[in-house]
N, C-alpha and C. Protein backbone atom coordinates (compact mmCIF):
# COMPACT_ATOMS: atom_id res chain seq x y z
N UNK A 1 380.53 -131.94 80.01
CA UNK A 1 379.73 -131.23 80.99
C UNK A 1 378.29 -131.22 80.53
N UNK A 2 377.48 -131.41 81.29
CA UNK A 2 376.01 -131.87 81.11
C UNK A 2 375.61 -130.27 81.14
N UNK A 3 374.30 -129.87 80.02
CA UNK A 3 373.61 -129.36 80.18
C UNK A 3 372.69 -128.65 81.24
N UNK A 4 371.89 -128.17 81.16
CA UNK A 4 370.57 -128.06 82.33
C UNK A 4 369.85 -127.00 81.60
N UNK A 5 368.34 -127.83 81.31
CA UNK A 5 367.52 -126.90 80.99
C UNK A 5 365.92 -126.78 81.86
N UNK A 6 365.22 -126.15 81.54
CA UNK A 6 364.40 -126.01 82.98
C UNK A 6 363.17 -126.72 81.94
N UNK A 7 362.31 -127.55 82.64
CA UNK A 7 360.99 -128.05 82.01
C UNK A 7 359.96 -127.98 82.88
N UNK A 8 359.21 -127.50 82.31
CA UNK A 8 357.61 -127.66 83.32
C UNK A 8 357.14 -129.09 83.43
N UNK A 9 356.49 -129.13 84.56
CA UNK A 9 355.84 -130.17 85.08
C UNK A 9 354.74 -129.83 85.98
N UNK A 10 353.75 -130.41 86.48
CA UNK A 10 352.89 -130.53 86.51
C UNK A 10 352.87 -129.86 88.68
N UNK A 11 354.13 -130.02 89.36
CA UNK A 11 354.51 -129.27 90.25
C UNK A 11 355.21 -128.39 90.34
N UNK A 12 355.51 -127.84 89.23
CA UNK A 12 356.20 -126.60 89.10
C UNK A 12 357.58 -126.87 88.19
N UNK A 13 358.63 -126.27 88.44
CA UNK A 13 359.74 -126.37 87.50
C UNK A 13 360.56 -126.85 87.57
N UNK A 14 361.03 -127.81 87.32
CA UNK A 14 362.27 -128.51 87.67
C UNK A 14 363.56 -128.39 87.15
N UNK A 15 364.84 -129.02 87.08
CA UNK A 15 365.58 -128.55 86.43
C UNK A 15 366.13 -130.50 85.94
N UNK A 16 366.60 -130.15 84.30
CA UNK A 16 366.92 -131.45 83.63
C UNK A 16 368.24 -131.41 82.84
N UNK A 17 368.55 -132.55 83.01
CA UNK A 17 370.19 -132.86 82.78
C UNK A 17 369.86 -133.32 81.28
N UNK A 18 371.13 -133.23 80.24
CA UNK A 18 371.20 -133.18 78.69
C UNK A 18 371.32 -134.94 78.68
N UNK A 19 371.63 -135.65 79.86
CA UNK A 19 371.80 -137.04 80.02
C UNK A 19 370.33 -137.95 80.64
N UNK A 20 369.48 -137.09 80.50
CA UNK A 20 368.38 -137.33 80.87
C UNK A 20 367.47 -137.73 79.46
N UNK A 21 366.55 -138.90 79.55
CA UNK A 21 365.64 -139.42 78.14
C UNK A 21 364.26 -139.20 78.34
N UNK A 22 363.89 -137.98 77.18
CA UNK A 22 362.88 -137.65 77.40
C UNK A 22 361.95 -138.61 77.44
N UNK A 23 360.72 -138.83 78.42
CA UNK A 23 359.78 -139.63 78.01
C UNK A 23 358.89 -139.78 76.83
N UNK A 24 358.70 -140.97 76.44
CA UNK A 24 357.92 -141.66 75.28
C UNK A 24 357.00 -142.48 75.34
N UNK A 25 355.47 -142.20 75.20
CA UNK A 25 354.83 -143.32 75.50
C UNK A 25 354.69 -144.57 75.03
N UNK A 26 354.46 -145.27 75.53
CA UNK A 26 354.36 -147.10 75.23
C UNK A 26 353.86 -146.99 73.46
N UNK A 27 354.63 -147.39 72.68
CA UNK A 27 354.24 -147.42 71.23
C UNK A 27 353.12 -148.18 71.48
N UNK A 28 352.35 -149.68 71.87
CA UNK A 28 350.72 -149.59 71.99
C UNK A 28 349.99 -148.17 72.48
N UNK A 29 350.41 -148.00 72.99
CA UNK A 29 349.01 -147.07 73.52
C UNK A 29 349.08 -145.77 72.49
N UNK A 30 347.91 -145.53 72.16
CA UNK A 30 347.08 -144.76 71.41
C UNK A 30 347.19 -143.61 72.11
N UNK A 31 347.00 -142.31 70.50
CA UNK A 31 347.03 -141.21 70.94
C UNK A 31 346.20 -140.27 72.03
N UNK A 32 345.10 -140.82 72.11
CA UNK A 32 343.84 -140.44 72.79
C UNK A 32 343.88 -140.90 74.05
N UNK A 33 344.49 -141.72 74.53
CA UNK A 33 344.88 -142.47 75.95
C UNK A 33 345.44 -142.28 77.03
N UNK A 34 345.62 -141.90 77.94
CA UNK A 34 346.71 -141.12 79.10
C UNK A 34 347.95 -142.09 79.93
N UNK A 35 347.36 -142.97 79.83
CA UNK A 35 348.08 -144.36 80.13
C UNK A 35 347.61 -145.87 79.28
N UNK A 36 348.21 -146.73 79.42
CA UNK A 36 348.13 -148.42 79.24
C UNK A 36 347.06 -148.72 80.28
N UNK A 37 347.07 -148.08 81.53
CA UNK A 37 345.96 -148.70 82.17
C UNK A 37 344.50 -148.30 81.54
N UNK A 38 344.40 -146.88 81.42
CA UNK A 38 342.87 -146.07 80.78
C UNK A 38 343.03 -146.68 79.36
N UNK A 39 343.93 -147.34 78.31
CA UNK A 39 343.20 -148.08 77.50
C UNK A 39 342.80 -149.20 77.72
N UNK A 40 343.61 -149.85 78.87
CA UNK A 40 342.94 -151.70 78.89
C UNK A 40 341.49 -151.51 79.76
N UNK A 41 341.49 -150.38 80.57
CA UNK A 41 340.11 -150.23 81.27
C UNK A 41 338.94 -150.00 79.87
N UNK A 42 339.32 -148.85 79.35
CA UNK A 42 338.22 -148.85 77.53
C UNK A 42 338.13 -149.96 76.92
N UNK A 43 339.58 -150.91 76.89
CA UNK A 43 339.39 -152.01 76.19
C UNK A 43 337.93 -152.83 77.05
N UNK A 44 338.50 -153.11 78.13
CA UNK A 44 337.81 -154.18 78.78
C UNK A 44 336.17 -153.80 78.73
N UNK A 45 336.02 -152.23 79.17
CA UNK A 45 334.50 -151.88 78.89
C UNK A 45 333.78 -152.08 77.77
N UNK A 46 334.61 -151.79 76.60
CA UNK A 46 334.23 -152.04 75.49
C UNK A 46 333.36 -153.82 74.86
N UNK A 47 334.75 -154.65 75.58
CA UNK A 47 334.34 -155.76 75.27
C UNK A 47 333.22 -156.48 76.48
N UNK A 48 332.83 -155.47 77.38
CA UNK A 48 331.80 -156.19 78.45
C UNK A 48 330.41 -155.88 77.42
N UNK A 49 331.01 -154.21 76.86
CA UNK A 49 329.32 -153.86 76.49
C UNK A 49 329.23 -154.37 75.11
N UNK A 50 330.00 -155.03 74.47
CA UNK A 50 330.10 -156.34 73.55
C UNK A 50 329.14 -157.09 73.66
N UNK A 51 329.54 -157.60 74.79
CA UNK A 51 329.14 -159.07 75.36
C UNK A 51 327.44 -159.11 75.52
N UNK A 52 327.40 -157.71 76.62
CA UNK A 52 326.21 -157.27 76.67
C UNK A 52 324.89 -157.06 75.53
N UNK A 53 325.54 -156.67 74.38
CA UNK A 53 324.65 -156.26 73.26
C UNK A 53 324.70 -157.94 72.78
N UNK A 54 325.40 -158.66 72.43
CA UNK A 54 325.55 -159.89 72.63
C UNK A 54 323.98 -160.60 72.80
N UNK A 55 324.64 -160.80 74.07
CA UNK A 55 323.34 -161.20 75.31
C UNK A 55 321.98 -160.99 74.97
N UNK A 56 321.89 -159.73 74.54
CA UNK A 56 320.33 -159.11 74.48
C UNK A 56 320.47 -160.15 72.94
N UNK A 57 321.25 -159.65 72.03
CA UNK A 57 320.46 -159.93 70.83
C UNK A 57 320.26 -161.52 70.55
N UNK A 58 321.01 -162.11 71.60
CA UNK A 58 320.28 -163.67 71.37
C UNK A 58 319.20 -163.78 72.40
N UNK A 59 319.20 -163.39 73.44
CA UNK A 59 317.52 -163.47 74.38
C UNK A 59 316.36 -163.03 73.53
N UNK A 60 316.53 -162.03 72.94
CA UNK A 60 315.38 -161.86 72.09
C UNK A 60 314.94 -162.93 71.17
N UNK A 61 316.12 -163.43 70.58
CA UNK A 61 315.54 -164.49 69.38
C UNK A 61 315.20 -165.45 70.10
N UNK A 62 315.87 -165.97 71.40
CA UNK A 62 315.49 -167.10 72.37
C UNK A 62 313.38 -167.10 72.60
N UNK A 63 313.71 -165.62 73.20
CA UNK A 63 312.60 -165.47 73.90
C UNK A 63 311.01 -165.55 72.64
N UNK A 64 311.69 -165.35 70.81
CA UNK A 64 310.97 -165.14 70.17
C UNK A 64 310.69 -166.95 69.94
N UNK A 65 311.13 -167.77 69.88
CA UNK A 65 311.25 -169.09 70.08
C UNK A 65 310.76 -169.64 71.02
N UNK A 66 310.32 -169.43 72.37
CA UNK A 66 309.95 -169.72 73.14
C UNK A 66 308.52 -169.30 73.47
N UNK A 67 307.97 -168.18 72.72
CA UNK A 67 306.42 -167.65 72.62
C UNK A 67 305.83 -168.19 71.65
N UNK A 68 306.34 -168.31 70.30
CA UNK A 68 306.15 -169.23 69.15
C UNK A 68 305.92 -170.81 69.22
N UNK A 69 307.14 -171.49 70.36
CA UNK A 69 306.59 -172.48 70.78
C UNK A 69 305.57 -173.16 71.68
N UNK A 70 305.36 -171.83 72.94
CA UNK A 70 304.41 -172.19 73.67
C UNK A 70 303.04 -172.07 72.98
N UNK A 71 302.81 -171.05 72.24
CA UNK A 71 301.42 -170.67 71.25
C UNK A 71 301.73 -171.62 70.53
N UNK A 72 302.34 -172.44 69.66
CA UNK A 72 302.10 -173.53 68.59
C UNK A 72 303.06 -174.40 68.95
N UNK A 73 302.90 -175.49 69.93
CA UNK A 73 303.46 -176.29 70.36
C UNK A 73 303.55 -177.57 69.43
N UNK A 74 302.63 -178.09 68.84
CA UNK A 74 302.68 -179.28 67.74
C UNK A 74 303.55 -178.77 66.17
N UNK A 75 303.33 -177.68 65.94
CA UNK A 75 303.76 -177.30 64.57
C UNK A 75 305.26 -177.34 65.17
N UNK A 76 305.53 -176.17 66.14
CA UNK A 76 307.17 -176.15 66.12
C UNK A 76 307.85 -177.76 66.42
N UNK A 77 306.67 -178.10 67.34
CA UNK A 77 307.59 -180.32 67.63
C UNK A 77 307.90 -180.94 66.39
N UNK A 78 307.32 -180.68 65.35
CA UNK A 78 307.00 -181.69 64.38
C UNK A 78 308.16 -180.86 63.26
N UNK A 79 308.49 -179.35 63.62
CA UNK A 79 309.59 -179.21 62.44
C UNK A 79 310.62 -179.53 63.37
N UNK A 80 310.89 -179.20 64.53
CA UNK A 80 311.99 -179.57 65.49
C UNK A 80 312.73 -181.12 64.86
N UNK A 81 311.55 -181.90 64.60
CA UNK A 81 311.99 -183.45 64.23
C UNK A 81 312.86 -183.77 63.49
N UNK A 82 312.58 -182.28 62.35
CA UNK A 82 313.27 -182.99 60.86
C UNK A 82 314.75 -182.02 60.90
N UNK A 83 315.06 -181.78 62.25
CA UNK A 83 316.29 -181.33 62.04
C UNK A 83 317.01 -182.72 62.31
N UNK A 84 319.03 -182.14 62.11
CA UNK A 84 319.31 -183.20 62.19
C UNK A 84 320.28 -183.10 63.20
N UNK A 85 319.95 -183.76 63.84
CA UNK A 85 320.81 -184.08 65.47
C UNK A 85 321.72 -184.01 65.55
N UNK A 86 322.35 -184.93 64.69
CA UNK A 86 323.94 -185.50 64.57
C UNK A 86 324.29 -184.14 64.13
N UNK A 87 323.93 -183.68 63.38
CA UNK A 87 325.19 -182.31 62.73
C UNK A 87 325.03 -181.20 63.79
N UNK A 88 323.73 -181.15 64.66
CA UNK A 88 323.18 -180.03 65.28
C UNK A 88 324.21 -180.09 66.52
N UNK A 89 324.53 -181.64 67.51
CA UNK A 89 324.88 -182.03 68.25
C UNK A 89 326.56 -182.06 67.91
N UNK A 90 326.71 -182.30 66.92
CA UNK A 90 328.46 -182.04 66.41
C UNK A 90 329.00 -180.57 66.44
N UNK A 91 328.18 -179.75 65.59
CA UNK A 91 328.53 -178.38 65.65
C UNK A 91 328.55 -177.40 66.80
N UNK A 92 327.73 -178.01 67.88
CA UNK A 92 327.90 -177.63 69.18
C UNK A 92 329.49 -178.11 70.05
N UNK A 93 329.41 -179.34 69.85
CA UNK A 93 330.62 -179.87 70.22
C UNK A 93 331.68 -179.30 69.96
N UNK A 94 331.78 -178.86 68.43
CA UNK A 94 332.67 -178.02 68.01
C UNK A 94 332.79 -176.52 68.27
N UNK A 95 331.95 -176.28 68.72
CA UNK A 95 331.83 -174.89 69.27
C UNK A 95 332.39 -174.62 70.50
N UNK A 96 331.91 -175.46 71.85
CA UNK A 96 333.06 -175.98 72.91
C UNK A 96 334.36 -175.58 72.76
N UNK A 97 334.34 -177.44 71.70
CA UNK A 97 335.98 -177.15 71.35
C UNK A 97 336.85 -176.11 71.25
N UNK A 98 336.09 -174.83 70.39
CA UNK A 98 336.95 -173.97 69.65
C UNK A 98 337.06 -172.55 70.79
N UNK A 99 336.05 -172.72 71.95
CA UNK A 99 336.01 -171.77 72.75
C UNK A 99 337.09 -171.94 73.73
N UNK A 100 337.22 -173.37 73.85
CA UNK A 100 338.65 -173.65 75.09
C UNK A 100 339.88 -173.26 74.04
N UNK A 101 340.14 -173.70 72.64
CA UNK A 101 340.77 -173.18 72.03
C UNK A 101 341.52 -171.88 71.90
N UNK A 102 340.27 -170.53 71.87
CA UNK A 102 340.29 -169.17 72.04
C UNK A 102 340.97 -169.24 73.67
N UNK A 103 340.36 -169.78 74.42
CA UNK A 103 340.68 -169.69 75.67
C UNK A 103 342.50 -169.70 76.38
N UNK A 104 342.39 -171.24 75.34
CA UNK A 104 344.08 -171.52 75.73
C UNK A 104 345.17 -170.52 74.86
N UNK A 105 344.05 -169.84 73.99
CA UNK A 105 345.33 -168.79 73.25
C UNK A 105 345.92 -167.66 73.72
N UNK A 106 345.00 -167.26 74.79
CA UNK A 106 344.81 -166.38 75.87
C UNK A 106 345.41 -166.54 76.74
N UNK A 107 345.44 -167.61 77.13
CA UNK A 107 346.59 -168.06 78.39
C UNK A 107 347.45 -168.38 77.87
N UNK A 108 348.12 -169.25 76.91
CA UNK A 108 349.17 -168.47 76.71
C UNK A 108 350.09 -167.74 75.99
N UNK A 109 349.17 -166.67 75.56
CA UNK A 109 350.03 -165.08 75.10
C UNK A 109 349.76 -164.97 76.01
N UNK A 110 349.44 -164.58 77.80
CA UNK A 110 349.58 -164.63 78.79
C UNK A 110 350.69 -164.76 79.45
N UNK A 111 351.40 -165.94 79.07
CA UNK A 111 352.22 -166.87 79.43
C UNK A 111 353.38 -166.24 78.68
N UNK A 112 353.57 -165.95 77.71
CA UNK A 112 354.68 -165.07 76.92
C UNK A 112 355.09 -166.24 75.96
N UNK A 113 353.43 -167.41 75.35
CA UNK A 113 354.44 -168.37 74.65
C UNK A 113 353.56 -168.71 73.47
N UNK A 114 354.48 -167.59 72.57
CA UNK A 114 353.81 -166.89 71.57
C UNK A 114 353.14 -168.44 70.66
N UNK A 115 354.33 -169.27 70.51
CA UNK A 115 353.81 -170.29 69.37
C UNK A 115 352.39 -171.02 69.93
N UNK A 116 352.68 -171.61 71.49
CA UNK A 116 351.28 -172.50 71.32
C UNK A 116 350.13 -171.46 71.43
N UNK A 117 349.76 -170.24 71.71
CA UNK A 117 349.27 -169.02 71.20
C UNK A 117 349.01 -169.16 69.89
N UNK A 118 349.65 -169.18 69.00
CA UNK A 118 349.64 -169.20 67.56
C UNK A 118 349.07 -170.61 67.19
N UNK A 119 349.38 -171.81 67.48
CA UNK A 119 348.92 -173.11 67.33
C UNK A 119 346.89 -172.98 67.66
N UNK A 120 346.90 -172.01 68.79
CA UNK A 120 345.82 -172.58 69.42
C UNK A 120 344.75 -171.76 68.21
N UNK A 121 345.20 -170.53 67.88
CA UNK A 121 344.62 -169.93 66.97
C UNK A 121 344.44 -170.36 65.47
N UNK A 122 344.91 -171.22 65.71
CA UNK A 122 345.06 -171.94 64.01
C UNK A 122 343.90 -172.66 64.06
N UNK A 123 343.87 -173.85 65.53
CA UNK A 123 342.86 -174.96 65.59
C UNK A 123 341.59 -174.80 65.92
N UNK A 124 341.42 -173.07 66.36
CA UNK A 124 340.34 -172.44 66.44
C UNK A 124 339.71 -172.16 64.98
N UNK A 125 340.46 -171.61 64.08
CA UNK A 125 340.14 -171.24 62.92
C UNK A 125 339.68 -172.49 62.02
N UNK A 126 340.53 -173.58 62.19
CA UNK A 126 340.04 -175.12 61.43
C UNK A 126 339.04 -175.39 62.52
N UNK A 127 338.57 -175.53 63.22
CA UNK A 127 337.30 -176.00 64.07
C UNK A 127 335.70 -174.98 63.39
N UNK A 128 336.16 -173.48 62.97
CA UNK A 128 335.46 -172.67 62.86
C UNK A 128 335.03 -172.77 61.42
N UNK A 129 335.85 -173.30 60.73
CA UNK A 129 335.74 -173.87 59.11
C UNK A 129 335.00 -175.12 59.22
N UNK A 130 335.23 -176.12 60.09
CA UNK A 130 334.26 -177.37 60.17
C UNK A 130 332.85 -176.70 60.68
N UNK A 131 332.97 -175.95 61.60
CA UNK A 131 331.21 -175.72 62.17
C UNK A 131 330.60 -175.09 60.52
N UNK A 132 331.69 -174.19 59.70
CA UNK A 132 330.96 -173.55 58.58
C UNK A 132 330.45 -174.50 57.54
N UNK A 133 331.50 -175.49 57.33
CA UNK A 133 331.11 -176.87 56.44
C UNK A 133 329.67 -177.55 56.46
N UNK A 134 329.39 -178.10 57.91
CA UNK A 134 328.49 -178.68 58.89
C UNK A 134 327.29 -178.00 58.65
N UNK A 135 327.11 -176.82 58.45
CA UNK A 135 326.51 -175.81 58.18
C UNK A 135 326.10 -175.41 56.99
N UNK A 136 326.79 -175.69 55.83
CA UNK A 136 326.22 -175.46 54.67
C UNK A 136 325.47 -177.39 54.37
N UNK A 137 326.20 -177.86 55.02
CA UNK A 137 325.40 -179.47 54.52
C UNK A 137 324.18 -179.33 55.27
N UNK A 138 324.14 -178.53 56.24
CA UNK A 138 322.57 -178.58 57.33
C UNK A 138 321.76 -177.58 55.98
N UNK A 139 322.13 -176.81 55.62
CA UNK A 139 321.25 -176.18 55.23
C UNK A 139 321.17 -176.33 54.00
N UNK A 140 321.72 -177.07 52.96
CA UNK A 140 321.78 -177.50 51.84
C UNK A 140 320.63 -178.67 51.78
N UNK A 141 320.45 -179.50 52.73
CA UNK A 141 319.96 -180.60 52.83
C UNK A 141 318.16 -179.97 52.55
N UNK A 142 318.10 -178.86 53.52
CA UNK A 142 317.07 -178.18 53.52
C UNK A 142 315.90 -177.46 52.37
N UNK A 143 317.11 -176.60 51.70
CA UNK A 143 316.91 -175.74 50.89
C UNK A 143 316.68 -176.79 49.51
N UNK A 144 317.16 -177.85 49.10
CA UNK A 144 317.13 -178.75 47.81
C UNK A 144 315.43 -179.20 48.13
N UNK A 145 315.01 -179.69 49.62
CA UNK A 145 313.32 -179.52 49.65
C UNK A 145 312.94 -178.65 49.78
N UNK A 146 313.26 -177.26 49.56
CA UNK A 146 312.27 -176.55 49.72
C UNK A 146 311.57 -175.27 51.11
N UNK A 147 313.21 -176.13 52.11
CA UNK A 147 312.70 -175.37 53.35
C UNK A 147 313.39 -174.52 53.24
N UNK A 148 312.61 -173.28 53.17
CA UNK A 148 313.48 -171.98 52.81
C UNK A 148 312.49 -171.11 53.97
N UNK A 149 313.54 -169.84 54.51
CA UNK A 149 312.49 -168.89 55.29
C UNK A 149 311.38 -168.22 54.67
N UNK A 150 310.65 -167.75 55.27
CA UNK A 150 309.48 -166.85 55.22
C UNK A 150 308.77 -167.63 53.66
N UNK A 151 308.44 -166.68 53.30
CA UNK A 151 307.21 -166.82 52.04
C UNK A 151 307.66 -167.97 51.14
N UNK A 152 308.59 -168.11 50.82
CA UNK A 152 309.73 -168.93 50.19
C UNK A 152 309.74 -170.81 50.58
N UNK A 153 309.00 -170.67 51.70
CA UNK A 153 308.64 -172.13 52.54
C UNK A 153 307.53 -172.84 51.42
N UNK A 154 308.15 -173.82 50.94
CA UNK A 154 307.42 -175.33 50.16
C UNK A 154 308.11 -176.22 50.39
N UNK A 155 308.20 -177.13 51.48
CA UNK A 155 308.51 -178.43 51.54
C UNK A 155 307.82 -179.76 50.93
N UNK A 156 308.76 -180.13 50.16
CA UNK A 156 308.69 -181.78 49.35
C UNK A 156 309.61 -182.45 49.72
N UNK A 157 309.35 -183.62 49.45
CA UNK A 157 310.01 -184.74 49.70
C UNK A 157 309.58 -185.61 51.06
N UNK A 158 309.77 -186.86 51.32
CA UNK A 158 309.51 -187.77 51.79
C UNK A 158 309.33 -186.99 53.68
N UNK A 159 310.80 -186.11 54.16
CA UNK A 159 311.18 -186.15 55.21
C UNK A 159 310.44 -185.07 55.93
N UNK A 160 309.98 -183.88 54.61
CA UNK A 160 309.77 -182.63 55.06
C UNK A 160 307.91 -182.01 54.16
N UNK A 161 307.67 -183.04 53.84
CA UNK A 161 306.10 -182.77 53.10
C UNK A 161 304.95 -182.61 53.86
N UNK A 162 305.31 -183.10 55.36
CA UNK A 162 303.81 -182.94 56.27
C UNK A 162 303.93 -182.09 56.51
N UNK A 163 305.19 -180.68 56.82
CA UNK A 163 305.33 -179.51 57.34
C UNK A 163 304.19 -178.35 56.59
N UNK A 164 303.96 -179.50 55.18
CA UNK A 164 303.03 -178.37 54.33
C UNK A 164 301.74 -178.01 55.19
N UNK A 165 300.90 -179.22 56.08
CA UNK A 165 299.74 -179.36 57.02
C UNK A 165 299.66 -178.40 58.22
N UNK A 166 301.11 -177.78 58.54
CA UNK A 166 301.51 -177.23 59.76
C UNK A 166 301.29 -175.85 59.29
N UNK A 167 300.88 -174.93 59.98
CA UNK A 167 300.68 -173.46 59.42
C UNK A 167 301.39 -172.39 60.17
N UNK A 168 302.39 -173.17 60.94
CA UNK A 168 303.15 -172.54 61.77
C UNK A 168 304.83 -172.93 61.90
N UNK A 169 304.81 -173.93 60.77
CA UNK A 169 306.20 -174.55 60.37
C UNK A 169 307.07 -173.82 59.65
N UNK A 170 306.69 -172.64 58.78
CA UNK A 170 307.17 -171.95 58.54
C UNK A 170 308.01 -170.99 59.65
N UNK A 171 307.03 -170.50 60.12
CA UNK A 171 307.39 -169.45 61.66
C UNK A 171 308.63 -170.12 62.38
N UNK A 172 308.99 -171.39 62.48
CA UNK A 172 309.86 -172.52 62.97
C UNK A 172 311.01 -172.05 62.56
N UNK A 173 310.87 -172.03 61.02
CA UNK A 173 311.91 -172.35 60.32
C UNK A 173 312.56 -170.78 59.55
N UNK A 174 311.77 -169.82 59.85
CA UNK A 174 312.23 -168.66 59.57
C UNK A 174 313.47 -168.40 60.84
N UNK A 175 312.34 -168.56 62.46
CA UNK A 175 313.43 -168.15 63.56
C UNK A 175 315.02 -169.14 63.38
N UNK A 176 314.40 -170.11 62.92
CA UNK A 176 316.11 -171.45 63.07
C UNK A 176 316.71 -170.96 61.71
N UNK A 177 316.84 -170.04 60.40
CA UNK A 177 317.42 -169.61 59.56
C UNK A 177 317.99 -168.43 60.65
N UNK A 178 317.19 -167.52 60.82
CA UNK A 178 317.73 -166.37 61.39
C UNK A 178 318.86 -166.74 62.64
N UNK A 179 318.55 -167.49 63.72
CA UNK A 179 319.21 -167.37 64.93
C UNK A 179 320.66 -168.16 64.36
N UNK A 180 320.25 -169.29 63.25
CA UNK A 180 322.01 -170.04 62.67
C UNK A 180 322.77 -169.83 61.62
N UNK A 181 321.74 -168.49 61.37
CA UNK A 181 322.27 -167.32 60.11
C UNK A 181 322.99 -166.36 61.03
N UNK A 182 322.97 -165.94 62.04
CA UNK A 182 323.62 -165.04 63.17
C UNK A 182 324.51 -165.58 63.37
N UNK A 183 324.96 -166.87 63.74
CA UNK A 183 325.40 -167.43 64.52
C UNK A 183 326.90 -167.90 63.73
N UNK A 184 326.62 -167.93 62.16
CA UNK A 184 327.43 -168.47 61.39
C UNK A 184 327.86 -167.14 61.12
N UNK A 185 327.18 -166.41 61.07
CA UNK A 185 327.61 -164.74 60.59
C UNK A 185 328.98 -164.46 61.91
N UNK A 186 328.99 -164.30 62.62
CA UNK A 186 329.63 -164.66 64.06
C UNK A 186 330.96 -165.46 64.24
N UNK A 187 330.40 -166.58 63.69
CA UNK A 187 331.79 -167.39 63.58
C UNK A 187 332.81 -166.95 62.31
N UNK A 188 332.13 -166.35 61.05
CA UNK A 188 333.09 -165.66 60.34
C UNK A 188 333.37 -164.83 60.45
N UNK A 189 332.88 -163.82 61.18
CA UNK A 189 333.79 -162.40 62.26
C UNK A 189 334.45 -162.80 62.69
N UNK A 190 334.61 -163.89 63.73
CA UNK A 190 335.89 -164.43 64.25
C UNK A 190 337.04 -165.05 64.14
N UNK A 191 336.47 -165.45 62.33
CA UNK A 191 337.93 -166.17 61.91
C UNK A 191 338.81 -164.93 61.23
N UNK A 192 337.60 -163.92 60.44
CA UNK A 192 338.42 -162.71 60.08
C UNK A 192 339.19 -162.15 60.96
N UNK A 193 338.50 -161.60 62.23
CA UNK A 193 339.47 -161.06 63.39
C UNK A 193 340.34 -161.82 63.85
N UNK A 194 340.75 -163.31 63.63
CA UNK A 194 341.92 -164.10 64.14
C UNK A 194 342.91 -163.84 63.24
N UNK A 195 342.27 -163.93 62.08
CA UNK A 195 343.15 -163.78 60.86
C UNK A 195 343.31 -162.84 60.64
C-alpha cells in the first residue's frame, strides 16, 4: 500500500504517492542555474561577449597598423618585404584548416559521434602544434638578426640591415611581434582547453 504525503508546490498542495521519484536536476547543470535552457542561454552569451572582446582587441591592433602605415608608408613596405610569405601564407592555411576542424568536432558531438568528434580534435591540436612550429622558425629567423621589438631593434645581416635607414621599422616590427604574439598566445589557449 502506497504512502501519501502532502508537498508544496508552487500552486498550492498537492498530494504524492511513496511510488513517485523525487525530482533531480540534470547532473550538467550547475547549482546556480534554474534549468539547461538558462545555462546554455549564459553559455551562449558568454561566448558572444567572448567573441566580442575578441573583435575589439584585434581592430585595435588592426586599426594601430593601419595609421602607422598610412603615416609611414615606405618604412612599413620595406619591413613588410622581409617577412616571409611562404610560412606567413602556410600558417594561415593552417589556421583555416584547423577552424573547419573545430567546426567538424562540433557537428559531430552534435551528431552523437563521439569518436570522429574526438579524431577531429586531435587534428586540430596537431595543426595547432604546426602553426606553433612555423612560428618559432618565423621568429627565430628574426631574432638571430637582431629583429627584436621595441628598443631591442638592431638589424644585421644581408636581408634585414637597410631596416637600420628606416626610423619607423621598428614601429613595424613591434606591432607584427605583438599582434603574432597574441595570436600564438591564442592558439595555446586552445590546445589547453581541447586538452
Amino acid at each position: 500500500m502506497a504512502t501519501e504525503t502532502q508537498t508544496a508546490s508552487p500552486q498550492g498542495v498537492r498530494e504524492q504517492t511513496a511510488t513517485e521519484v523525487p525530482h533531480h536536476p540534470p547532473s550538467h547543470l550547475k547549482s546556480y542555474f534554474v534549468s539547461s535552457e538558462q545555462q546554455f542561454d549564459a553559455a551562449k552569451l558568454g561566448m558572444w561577449i567572448f567573441l566580442i572582446t575578441e573583435i575589439l582587441l584585434f581592430s585595435g591592433m588592426f586599426v594601430a597598423y593601419t595609421v602607422y602605415r598610412a603615416q609611414h608608408a615606405h618604412a612599413f613596405a620595406e619591413a613588410s618585404h622581409t617577412l616571409n610569405w611562404v610560412m606567413g601564407g602556410g600558417n594561415t592555411l593552417v589556421l583555416l584548416a584547423s577552424s573547419l576542424t573545430v567546426a567538424l568536432s562540433i557537428h559531430y558531438a552534435q551528431k552523437n559521434q563521439q569518436r570522429k568528434a574526438a579524431w577531429s580534435l586531435v587534428v586540430t591540436t596537431g595543426l595547432a602544434l604546426v602553426f606553433m612550429v612555423v612560428k618559432y622558425f618565423e621568429w627565430t629567423a628574426k631574432f638571430e638578426h637582431g629583429v627584436f621589438p621595441g628598443e631591442a631593434f638592431n638589424p644585421h645581416g644581408s636581408h634585414y640591415e637597410h631596416l637600420n635607414a628606416l626610423p619607423y621599422a621598428r614601429q613595424f616590427f613591434s606591432i607584427y611581434y605583438v599582434m603574432t604574439g597574441i595570436h600564438a598566445l591564442h592558439v595555446l589557449i586552445g590546445v589547453g582547453l581541447i586538452a
